[in-house]
C-alpha atoms as a PDB file:
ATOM      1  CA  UNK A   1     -13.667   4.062 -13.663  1.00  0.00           C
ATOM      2  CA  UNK A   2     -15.295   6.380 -11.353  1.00  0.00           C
ATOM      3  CA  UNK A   3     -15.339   9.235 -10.228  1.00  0.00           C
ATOM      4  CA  UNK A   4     -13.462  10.030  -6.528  1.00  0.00           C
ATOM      5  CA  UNK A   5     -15.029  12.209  -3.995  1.00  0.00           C
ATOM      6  CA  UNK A   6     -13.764  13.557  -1.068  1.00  0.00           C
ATOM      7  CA  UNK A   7     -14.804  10.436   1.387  1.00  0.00           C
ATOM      8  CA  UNK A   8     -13.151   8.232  -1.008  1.00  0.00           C
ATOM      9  CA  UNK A   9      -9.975  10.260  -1.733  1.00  0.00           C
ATOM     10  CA  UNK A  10      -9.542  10.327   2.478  1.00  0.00           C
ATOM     11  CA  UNK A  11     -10.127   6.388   2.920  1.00  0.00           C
ATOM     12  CA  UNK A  12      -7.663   5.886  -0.083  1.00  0.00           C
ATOM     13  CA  UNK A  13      -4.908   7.848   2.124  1.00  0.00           C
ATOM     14  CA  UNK A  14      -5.900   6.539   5.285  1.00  0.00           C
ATOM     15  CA  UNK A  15      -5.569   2.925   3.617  1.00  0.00           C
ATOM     16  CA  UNK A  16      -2.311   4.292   2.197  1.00  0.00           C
ATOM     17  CA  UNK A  17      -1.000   5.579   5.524  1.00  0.00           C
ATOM     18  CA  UNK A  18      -1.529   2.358   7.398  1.00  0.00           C
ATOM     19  CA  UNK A  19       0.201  -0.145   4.855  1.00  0.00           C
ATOM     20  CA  UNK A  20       2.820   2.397   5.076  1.00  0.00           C
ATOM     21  CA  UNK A  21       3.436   2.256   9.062  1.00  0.00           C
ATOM     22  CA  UNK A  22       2.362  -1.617   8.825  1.00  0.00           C
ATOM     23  CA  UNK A  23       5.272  -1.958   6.101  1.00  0.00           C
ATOM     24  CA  UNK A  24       7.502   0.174   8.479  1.00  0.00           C
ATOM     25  CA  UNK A  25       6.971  -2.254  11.336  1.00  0.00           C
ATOM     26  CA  UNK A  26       7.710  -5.256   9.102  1.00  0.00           C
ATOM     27  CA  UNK A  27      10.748  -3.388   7.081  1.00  0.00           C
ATOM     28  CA  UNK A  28      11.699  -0.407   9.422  1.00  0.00           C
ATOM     29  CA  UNK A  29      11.723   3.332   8.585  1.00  0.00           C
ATOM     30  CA  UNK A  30       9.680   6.145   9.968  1.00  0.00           C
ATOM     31  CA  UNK A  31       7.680   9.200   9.513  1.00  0.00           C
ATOM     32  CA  UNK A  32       4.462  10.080   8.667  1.00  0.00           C
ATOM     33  CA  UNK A  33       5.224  11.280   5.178  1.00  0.00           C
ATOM     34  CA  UNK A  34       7.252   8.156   4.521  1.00  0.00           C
ATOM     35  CA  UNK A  35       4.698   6.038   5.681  1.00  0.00           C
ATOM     36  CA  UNK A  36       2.178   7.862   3.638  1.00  0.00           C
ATOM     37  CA  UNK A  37       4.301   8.358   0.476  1.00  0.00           C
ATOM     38  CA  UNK A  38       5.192   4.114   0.333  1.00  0.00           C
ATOM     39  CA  UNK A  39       1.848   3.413   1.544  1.00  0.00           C
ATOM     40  CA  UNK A  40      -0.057   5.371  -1.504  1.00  0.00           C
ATOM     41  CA  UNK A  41       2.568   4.190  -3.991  1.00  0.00           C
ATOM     42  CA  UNK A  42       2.696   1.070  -2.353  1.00  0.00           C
ATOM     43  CA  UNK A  43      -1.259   0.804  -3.111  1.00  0.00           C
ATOM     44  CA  UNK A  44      -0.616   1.242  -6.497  1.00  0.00           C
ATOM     45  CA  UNK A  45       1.956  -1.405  -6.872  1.00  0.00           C
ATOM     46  CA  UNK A  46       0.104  -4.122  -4.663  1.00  0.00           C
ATOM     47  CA  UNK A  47      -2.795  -3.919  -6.825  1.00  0.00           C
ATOM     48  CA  UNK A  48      -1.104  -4.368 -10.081  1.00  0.00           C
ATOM     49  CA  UNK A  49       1.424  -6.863  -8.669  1.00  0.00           C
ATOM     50  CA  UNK A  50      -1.798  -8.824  -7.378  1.00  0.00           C
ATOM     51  CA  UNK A  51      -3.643  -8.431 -10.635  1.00  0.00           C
ATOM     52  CA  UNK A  52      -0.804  -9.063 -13.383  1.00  0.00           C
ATOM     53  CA  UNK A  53      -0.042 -12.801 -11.392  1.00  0.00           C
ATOM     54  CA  UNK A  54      -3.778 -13.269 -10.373  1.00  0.00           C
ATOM     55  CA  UNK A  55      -3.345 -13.427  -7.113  1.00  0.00           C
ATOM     56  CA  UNK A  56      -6.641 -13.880  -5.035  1.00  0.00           C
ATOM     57  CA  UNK A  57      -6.178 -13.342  -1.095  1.00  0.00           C
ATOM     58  CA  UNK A  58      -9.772 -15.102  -0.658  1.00  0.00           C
ATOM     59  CA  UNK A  59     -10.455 -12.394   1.728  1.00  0.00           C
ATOM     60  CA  UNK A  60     -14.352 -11.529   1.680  1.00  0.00           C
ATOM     61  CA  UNK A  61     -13.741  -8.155   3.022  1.00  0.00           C
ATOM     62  CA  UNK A  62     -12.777  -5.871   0.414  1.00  0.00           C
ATOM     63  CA  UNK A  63     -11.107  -3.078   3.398  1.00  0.00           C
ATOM     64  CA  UNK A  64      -9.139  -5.749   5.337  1.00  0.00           C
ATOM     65  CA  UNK A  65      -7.925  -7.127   1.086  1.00  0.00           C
ATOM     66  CA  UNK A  66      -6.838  -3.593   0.262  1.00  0.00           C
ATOM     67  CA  UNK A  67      -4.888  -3.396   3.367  1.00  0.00           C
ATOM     68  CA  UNK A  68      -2.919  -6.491   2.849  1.00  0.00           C
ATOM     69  CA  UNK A  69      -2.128  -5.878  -0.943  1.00  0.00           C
ATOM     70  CA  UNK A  70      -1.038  -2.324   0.344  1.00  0.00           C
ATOM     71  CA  UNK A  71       1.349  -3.190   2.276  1.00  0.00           C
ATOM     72  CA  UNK A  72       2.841  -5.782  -0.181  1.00  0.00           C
ATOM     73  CA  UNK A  73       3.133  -3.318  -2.412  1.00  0.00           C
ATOM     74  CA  UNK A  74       4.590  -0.729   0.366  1.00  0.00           C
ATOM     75  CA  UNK A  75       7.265  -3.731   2.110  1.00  0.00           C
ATOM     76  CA  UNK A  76       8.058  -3.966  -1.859  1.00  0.00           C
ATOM     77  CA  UNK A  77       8.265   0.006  -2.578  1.00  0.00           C
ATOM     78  CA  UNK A  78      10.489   0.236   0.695  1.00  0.00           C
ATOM     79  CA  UNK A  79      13.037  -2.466  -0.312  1.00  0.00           C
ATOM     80  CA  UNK A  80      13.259  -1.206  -3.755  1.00  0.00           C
ATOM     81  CA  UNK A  81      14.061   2.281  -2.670  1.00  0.00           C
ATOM     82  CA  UNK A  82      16.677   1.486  -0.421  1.00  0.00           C
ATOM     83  CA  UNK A  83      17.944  -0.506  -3.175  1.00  0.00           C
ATOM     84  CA  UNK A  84      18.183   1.946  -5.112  1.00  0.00           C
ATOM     85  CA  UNK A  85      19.336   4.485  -2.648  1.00  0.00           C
ATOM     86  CA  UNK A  86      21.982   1.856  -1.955  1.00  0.00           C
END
């Protein structure tokens, strides 16, 4: 794994931040800290939810891919939340 520098670190929470508003748009909420906060976690979660039932999005474009499996993972991060939060 490599090493994150500053450029990458600011993509990762820009990708983060817009899965989080697209999930809010889709699921509903607000705030830029919420939308930041499920998008980042929301990364985390796509990817392995993607990876553990090898799912391939066929999308050549490896921004536009991360964006997608963010907000899966965010939409998922929301619903769990307020799940939990009844």
């Amino acid at each position: 794994m490599g090493r994150m520098d500053t450029r990458s670190i600011l993509i990762f929470l820009g990708i983060g931040l817009l899965a989080g508003f697209l999930a809010s748009l889709i699921v509903g909420g607000g705030g830029l800290i919420t939308y930041l906060v499920s998008g980042v976690i929301g990364s985390f979660v796509g990817g392995y939810i993607f990876s553990a039932l090898n799912i391939n999005l066929g999308i050549t474009n490896e921004l536009v891919r991360q964006i997608i499996t963010s907000t899966v993972g965010a939409i998922l991060v929301v619903l769990v939340a307020r799940l939990i939060a009844g």
